[in-house]
N, C-alpha and C. Protein backbone atom coordinates (compact mmCIF):
# COMPACT_ATOMS: atom_id res chain seq x y z
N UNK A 1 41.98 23.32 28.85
CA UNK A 1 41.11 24.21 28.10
C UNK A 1 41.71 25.61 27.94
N UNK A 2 42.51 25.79 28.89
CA UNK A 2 43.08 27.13 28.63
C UNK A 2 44.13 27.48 27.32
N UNK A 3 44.42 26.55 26.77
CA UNK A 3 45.25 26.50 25.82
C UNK A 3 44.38 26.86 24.63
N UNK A 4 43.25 26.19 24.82
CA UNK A 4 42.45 26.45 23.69
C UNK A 4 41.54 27.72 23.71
N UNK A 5 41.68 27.72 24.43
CA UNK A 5 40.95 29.41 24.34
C UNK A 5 41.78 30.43 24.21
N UNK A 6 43.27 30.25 24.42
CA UNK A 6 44.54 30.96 23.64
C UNK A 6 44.29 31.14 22.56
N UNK A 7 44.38 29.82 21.55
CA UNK A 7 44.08 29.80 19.95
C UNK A 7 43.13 30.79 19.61
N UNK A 8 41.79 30.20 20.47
CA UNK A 8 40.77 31.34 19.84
C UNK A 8 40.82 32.20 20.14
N UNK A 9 41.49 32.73 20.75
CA UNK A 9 41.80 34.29 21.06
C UNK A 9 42.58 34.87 20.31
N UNK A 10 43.65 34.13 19.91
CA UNK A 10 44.63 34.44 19.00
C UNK A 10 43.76 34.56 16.82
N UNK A 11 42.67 33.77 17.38
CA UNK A 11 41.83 33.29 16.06
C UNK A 11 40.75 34.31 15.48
N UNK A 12 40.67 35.62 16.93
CA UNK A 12 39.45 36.16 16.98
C UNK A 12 38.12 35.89 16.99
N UNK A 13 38.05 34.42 17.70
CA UNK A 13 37.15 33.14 17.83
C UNK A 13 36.70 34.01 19.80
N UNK A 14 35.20 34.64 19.90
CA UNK A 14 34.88 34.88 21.14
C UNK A 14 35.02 33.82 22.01
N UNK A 15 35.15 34.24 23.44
CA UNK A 15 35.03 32.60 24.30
C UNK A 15 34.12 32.35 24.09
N UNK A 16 34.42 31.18 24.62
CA UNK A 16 33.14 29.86 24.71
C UNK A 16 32.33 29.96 25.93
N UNK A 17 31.29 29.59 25.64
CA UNK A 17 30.30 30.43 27.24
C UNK A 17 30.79 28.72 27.85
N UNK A 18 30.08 29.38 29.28
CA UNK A 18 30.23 28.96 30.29
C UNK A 18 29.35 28.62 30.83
N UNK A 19 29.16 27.11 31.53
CA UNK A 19 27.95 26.60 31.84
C UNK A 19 27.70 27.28 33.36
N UNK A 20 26.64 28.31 33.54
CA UNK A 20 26.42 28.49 34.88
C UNK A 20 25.66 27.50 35.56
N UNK A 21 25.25 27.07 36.72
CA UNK A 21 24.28 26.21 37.78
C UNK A 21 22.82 26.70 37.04
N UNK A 22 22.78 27.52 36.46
CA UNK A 22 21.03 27.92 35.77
C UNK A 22 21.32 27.26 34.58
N UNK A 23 22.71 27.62 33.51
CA UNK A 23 22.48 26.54 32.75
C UNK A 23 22.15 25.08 32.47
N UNK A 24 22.99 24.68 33.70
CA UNK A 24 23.04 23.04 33.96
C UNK A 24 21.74 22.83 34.19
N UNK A 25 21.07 23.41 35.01
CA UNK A 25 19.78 23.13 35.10
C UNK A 25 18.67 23.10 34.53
N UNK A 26 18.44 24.05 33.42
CA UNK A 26 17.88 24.39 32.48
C UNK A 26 18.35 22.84 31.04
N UNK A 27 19.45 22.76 30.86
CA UNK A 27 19.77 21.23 30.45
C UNK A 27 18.76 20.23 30.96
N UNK A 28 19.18 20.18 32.08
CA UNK A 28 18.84 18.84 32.65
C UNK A 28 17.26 18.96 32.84
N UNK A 29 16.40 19.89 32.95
CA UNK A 29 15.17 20.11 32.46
C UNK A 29 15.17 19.16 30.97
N UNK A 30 15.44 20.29 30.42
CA UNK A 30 15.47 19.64 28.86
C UNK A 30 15.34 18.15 28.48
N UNK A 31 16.60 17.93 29.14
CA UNK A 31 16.86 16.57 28.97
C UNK A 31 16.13 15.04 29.81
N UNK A 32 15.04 15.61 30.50
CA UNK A 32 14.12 15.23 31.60
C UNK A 32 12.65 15.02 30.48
N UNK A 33 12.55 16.53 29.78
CA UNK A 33 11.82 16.39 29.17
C UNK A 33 12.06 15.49 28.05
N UNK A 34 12.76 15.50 27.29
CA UNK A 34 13.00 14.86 26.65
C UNK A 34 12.49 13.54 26.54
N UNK A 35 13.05 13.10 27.38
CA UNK A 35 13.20 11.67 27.74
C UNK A 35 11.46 11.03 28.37
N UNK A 36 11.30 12.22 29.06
CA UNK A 36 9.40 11.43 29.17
C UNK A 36 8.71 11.94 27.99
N UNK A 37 9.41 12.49 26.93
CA UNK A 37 8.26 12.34 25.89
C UNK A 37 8.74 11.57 24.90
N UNK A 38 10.04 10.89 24.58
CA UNK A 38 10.09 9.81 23.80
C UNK A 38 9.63 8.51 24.07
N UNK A 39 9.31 8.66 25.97
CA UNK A 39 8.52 7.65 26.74
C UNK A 39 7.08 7.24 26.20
N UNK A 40 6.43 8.54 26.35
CA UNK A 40 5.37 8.83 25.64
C UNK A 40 4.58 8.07 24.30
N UNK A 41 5.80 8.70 23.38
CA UNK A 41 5.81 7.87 22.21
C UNK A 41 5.65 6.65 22.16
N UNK A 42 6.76 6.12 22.63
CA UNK A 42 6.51 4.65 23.15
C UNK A 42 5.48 3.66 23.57
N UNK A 43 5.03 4.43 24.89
CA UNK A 43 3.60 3.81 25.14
C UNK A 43 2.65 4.23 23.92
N UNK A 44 2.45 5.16 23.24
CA UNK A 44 1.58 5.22 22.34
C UNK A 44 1.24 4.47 21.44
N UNK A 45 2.99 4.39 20.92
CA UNK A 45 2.82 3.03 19.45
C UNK A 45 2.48 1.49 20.16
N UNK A 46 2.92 1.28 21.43
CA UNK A 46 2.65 -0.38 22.06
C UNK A 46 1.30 0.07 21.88
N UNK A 47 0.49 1.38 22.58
CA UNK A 47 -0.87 0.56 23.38
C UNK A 47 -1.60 1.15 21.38
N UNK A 48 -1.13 1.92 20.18
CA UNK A 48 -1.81 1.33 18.53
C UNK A 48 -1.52 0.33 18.30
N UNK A 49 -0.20 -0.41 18.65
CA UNK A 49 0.44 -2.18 18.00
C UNK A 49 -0.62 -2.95 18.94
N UNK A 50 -1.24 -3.06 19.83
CA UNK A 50 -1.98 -3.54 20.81
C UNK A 50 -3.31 -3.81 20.60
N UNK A 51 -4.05 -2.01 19.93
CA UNK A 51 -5.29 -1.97 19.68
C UNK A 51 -5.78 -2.70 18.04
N UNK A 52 -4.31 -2.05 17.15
CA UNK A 52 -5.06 -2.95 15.94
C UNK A 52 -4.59 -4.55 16.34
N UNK A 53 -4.07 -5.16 17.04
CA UNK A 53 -3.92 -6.51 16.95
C UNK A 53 -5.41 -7.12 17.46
N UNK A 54 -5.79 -6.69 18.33
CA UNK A 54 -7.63 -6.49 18.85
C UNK A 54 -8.41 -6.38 17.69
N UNK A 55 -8.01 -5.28 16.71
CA UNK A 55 -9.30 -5.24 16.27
C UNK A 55 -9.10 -6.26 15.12
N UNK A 56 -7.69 -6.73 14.89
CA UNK A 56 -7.58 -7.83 13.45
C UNK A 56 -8.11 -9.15 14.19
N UNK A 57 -8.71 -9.66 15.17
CA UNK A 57 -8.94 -10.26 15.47
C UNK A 57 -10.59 -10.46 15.58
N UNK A 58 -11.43 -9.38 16.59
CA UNK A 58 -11.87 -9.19 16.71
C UNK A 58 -13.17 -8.94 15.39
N UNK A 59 -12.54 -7.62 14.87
CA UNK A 59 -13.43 -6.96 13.73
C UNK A 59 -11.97 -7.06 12.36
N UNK A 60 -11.91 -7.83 11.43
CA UNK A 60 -11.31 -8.35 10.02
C UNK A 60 -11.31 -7.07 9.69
N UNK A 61 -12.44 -7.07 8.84
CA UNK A 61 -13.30 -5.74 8.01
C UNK A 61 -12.41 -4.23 8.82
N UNK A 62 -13.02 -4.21 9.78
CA UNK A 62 -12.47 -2.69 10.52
C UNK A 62 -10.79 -2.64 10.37
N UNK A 63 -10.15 -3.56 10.50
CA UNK A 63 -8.19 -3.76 10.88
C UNK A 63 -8.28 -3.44 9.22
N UNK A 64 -8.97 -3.77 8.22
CA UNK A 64 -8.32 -3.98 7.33
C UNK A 64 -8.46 -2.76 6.44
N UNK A 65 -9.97 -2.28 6.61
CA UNK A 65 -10.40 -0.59 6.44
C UNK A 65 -8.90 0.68 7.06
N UNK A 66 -9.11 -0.13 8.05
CA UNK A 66 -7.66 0.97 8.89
C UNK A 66 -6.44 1.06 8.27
N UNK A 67 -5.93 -0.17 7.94
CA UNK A 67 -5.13 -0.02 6.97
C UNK A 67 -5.20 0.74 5.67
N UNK A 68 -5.92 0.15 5.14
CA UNK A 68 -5.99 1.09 3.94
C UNK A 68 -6.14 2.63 3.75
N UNK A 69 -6.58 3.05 4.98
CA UNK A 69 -7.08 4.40 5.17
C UNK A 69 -5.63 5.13 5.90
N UNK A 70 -4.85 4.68 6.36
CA UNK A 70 -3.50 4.71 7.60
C UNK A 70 -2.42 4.47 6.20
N UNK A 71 -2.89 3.56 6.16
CA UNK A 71 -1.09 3.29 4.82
C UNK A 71 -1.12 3.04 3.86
N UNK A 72 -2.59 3.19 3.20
CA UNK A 72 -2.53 3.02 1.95
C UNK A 72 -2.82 1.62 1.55
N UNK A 73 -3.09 1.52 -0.46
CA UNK A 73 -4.12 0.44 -0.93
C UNK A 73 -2.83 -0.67 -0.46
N UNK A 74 -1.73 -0.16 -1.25
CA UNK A 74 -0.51 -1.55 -1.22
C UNK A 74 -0.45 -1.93 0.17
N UNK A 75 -0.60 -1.15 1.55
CA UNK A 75 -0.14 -2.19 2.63
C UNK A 75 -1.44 -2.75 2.93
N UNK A 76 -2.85 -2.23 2.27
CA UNK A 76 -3.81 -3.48 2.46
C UNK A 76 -4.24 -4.68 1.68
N UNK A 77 -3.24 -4.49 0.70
CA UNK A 77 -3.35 -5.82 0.42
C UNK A 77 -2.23 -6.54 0.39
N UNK A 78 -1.49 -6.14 1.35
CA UNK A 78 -0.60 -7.56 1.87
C UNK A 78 -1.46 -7.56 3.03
N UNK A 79 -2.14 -6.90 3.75
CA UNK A 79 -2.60 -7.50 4.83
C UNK A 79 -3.93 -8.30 4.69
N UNK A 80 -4.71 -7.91 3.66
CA UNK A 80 -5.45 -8.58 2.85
C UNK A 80 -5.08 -10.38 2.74
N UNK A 81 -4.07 -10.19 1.56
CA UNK A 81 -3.35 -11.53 1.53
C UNK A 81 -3.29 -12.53 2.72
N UNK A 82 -2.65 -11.59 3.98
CA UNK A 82 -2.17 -12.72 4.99
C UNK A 82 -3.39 -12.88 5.64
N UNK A 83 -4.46 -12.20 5.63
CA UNK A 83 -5.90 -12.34 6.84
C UNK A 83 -6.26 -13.66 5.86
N UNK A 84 -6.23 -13.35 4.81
CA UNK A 84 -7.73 -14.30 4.26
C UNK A 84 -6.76 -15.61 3.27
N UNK A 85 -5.15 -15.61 3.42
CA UNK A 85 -4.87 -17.27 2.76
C UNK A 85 -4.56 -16.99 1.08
N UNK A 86 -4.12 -15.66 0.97
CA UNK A 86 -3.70 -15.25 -0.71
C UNK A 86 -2.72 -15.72 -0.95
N UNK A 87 -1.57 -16.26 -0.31
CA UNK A 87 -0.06 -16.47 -0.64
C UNK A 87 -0.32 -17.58 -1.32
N UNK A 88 -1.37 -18.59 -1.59
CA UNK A 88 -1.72 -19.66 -2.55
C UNK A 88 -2.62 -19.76 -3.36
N UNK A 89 -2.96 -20.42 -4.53
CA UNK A 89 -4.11 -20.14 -5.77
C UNK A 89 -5.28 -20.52 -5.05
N UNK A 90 -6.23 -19.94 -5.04
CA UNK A 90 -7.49 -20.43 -4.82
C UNK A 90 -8.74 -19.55 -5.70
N UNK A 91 -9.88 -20.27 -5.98
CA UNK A 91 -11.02 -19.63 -6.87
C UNK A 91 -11.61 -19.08 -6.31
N UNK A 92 -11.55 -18.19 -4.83
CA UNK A 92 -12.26 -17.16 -4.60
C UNK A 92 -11.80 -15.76 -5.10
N UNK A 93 -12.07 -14.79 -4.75
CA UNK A 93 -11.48 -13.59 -5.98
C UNK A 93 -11.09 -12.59 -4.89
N UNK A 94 -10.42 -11.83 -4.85
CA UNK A 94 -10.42 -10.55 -3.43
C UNK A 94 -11.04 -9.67 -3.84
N UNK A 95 -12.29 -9.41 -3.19
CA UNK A 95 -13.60 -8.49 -3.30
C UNK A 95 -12.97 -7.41 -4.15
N UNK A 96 -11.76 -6.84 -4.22
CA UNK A 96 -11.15 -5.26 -4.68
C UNK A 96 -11.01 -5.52 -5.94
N UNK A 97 -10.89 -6.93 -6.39
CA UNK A 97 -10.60 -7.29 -7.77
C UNK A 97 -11.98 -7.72 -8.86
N UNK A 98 -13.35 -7.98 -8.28
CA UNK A 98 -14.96 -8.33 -7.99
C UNK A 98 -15.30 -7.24 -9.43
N UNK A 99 -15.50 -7.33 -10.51
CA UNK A 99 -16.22 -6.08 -11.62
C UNK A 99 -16.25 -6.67 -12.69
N UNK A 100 -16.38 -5.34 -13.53
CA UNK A 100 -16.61 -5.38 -14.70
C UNK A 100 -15.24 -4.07 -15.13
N UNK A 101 -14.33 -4.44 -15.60
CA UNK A 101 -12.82 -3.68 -16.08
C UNK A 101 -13.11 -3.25 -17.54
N UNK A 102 -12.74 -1.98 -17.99
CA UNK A 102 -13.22 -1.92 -19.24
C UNK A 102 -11.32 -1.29 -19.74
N UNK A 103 -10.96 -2.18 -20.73
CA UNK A 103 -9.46 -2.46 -21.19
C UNK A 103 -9.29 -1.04 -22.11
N UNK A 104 -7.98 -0.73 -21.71
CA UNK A 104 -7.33 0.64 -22.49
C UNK A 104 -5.90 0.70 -22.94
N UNK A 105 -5.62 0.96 -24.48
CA UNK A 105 -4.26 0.29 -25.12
C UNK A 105 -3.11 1.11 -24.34
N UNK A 106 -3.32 2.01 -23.62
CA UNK A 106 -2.64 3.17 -22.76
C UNK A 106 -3.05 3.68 -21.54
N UNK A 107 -2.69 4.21 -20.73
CA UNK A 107 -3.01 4.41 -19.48
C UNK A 107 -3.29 5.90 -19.64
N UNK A 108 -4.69 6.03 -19.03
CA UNK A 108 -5.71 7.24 -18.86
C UNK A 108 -5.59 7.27 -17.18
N UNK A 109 -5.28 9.35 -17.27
CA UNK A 109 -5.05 10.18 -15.96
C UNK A 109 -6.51 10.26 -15.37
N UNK A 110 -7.21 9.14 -14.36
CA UNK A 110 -8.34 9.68 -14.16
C UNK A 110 -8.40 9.64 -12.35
N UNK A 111 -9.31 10.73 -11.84
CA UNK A 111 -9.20 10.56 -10.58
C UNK A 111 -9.64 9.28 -9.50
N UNK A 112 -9.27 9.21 -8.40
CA UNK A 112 -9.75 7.98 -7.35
C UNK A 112 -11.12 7.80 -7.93
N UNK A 113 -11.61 6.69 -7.82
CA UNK A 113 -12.91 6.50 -8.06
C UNK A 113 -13.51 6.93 -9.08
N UNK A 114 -12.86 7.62 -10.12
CA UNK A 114 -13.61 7.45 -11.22
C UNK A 114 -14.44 6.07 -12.11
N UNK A 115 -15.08 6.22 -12.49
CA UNK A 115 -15.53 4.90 -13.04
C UNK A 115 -16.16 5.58 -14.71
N UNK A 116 -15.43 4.36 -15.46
CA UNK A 116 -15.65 4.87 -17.24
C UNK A 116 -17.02 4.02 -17.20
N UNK A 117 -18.19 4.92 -18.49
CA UNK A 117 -19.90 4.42 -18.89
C UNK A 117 -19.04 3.22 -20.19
N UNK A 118 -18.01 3.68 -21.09
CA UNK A 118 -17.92 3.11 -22.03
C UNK A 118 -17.27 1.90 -21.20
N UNK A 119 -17.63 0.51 -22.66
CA UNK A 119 -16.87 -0.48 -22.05
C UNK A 119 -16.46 -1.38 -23.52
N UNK A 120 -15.73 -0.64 -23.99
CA UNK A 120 -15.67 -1.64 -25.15
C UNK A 120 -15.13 -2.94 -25.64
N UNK A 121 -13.96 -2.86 -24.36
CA UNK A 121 -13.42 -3.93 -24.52
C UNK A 121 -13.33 -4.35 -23.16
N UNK A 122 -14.54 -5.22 -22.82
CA UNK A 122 -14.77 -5.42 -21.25
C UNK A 122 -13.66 -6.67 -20.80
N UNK A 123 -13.37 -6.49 -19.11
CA UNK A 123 -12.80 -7.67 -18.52
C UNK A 123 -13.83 -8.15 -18.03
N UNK A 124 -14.10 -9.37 -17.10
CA UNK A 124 -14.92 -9.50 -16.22
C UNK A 124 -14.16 -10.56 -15.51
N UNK A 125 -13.85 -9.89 -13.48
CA UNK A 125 -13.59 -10.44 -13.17
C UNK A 125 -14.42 -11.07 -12.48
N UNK A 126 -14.52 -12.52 -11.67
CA UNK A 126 -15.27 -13.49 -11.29
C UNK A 126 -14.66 -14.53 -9.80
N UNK A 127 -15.53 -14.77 -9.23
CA UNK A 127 -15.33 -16.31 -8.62
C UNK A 127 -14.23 -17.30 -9.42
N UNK A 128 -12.82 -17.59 -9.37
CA UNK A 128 -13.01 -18.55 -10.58
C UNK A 128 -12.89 -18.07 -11.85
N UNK A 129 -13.48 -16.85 -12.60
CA UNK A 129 -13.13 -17.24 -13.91
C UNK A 129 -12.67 -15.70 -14.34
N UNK A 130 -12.28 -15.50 -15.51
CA UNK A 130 -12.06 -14.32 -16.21
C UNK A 130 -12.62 -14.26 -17.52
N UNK A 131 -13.43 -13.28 -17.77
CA UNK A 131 -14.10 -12.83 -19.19
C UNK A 131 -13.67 -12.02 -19.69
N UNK A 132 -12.58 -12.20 -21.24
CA UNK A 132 -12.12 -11.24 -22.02
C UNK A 132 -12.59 -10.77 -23.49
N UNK A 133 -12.48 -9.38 -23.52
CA UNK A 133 -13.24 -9.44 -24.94
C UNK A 133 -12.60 -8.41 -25.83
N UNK A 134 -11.69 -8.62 -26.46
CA UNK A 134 -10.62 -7.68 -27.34
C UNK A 134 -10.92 -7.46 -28.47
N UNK A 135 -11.01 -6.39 -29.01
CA UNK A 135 -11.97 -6.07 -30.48
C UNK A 135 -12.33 -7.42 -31.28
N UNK A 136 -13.66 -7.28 -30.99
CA UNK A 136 -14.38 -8.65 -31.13
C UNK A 136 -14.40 -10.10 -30.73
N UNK A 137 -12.95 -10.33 -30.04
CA UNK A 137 -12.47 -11.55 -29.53
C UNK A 137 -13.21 -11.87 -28.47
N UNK A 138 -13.86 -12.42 -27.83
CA UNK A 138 -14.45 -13.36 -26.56
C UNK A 138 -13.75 -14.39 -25.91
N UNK A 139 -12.98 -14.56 -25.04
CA UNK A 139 -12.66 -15.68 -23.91
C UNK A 139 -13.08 -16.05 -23.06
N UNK A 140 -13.38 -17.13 -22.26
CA UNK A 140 -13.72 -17.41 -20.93
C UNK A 140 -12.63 -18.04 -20.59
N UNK A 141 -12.40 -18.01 -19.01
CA UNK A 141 -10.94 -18.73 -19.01
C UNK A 141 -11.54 -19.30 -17.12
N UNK A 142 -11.13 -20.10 -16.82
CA UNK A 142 -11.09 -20.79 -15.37
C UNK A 142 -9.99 -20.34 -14.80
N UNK A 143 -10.08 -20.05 -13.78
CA UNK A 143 -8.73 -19.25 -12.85
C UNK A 143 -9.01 -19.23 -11.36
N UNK A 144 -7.75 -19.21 -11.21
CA UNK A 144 -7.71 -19.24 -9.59
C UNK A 144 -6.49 -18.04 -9.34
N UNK A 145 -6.96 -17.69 -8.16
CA UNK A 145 -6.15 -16.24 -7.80
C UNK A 145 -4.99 -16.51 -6.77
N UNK A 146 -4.43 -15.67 -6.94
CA UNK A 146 -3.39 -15.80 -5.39
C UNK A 146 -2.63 -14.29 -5.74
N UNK A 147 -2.16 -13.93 -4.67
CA UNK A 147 -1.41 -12.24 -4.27
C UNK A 147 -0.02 -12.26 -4.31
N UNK A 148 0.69 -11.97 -4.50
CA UNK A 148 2.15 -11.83 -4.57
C UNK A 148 3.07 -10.07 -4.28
N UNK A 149 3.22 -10.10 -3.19
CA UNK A 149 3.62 -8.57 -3.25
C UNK A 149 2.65 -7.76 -3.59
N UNK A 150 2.43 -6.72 -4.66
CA UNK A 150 1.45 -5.79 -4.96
C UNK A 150 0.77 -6.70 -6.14
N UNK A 151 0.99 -7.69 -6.67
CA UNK A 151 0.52 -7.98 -7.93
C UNK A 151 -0.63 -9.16 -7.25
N UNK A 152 -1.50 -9.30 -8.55
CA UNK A 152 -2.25 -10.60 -8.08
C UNK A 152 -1.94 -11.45 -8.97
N UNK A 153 -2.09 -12.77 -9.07
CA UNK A 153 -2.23 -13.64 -10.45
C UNK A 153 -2.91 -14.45 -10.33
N UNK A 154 -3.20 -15.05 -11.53
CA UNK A 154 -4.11 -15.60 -11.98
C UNK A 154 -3.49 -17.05 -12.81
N UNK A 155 -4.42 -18.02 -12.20
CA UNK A 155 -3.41 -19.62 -12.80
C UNK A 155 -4.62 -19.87 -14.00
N UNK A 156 -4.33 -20.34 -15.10
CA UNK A 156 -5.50 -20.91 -16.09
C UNK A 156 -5.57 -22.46 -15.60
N UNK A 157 -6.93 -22.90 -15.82
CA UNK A 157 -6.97 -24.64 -15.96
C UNK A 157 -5.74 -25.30 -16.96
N UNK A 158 -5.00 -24.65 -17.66
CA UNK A 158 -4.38 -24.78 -18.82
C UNK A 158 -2.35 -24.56 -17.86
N UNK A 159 -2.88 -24.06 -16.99
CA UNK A 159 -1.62 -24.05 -15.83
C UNK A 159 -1.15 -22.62 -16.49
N UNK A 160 -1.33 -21.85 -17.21
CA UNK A 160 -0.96 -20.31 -17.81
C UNK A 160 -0.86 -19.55 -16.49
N UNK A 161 0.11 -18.67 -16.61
CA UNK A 161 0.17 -17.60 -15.02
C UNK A 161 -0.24 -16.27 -15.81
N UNK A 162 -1.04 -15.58 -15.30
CA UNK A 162 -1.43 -14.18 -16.19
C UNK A 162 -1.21 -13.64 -15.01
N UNK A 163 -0.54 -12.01 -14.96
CA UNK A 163 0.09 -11.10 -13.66
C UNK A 163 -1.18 -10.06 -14.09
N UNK A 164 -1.38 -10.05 -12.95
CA UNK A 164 -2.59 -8.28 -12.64
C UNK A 164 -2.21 -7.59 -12.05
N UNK A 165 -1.40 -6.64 -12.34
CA UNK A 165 -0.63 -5.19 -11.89
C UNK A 165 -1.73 -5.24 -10.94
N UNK A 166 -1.57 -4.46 -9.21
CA UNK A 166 -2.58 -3.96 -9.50
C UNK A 166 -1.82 -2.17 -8.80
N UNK A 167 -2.14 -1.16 -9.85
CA UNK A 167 -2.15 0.19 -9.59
C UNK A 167 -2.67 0.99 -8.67
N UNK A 168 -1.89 1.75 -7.87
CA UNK A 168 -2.49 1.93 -6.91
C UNK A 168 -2.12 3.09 -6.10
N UNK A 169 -2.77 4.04 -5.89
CA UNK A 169 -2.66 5.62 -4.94
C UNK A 169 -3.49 5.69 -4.12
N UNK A 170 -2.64 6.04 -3.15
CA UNK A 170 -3.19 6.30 -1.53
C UNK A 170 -4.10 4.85 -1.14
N UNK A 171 -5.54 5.36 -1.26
CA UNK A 171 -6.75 4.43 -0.35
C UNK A 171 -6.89 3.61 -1.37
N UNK A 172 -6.55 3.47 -3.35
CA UNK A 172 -7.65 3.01 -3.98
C UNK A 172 -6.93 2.44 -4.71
N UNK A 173 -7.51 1.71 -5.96
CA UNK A 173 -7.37 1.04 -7.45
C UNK A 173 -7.14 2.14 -8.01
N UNK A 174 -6.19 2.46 -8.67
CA UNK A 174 -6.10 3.53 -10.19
C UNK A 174 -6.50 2.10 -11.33
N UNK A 175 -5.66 1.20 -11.49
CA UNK A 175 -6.08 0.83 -12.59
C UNK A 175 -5.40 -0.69 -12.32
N UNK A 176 -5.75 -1.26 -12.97
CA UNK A 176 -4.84 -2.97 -13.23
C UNK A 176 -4.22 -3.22 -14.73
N UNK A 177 -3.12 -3.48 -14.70
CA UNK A 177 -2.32 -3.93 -15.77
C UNK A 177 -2.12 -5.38 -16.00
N UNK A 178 -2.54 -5.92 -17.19
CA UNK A 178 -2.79 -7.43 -17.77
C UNK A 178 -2.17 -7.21 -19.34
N UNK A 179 -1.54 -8.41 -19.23
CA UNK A 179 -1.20 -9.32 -20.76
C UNK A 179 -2.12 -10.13 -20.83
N UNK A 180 -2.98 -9.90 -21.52
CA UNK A 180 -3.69 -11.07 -21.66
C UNK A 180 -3.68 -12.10 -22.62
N UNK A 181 -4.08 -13.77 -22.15
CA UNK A 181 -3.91 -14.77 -22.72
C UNK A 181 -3.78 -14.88 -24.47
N UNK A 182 -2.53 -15.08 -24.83
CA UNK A 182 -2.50 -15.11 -26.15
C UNK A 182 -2.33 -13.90 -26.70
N UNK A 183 -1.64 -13.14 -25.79
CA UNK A 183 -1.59 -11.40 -26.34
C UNK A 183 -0.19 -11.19 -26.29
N UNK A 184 0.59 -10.29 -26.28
CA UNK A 184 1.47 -9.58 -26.32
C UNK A 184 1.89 -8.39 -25.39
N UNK A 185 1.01 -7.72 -25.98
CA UNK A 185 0.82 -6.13 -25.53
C UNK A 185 0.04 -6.11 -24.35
N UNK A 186 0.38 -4.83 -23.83
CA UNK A 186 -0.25 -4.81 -22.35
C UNK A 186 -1.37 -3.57 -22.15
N UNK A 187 -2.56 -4.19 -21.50
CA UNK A 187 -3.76 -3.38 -21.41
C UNK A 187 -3.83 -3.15 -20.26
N UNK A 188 -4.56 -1.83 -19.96
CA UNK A 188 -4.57 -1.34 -18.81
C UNK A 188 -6.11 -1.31 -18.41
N UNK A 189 -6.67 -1.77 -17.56
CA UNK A 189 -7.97 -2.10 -17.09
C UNK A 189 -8.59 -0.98 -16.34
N UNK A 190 -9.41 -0.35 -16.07
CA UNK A 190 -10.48 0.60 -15.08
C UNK A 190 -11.61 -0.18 -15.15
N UNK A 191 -11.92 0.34 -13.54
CA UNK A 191 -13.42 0.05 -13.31
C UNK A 191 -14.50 0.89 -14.65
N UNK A 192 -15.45 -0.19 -14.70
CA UNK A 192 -16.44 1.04 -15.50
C UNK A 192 -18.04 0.27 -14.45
N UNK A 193 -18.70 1.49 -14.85
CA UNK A 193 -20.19 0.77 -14.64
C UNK A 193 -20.92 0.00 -15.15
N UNK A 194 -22.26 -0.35 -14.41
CA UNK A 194 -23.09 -1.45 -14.54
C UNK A 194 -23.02 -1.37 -15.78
């Protein structure tokens, strides 16, 4: 080391301090602490990985609220999916998907939970089926649902796959995106009211 503190001397580089017995100690504090509070951490996330595995068991509804509220709409509905059997078609519907959608040729900036009075060109989703109604057009269609990543879809009796975006910030639905049967173009769905 003495060589090198030549250079920097020669460099106009000050010495390099020097660890006194208060330094070392003052370290090794540190590094004491340290170490029981990444401990800390540790036990914390086992005994949350612990408590929601309890409550997904226990209370569905509550694990799955938590999620959504903790990480948002997209990681509850993959957890959605895996609680309740989405990774395959079936004619029950996932409650979040349960309304009356009122279709828009463009996507409207509206806040969480807004809900549109107009409905002119209503969806209706269902048990089982989908009700479409595109300037003046009427469909009924038989369907069965299943989840895929963030999207849902939808199988027709006719074996047709229709994709339902579904849009999504923080806790909620912004909106769902559909091609619908025999369409082209893509509509963007909001909740509206009764």
């Amino acid at each position: 080391m003495p060589g090198l503190q030549n250079t920097l001397d020669r460099l106009g580089v000050p010495p390099l301090p020097r660890f006194t017995a208060r330094g070392k100690r003052l370290t090794m504090i540190f590094g004491i602490f340290a170490i029981a509070y990444i401990g800390f951490l540790a036990y914390q996330n086992a005994a949350a990985r612990k408590y929601l595995q309890a409550l997904q068991l226990e209370n569905p509804a509550g694990y799955l609220d938590v999620i959504r509220k903790e990480d948002g709409f997209e990681s509850y509905i993959a957890a959605y999916s895996a609680l309740h059997g989405f990774d395959s078609f079936k004619s029950d519907i996932p409650p979040f998907l349960v309304g009356r959608w009122t279709l828009k040729e463009a996507p409207e900036r509206v806040a969480l939970g807004f809900v549109f009075a107009d409905c002119l060109n209503p969806m209706v989703l269902l048990n089982g089926q989908i009700g479409l109604t595109i300037d003046g057009e009427t469909a009924q269609h038989a369907v069965e649902y299943r989840i895929a990543g963030h999207d849902a879809y939808l199988r027709t009796e006719e074996d047709e796959l229709i994709r339902l975006g579904i849009v999504s910030y923080s806790a909620g639905i912004d909106h769902l995106e559909i091609v619908p049967p025999g369409r082209s173009e893509k509509y963007y769905a909001y909740l509206r009211g009764n």
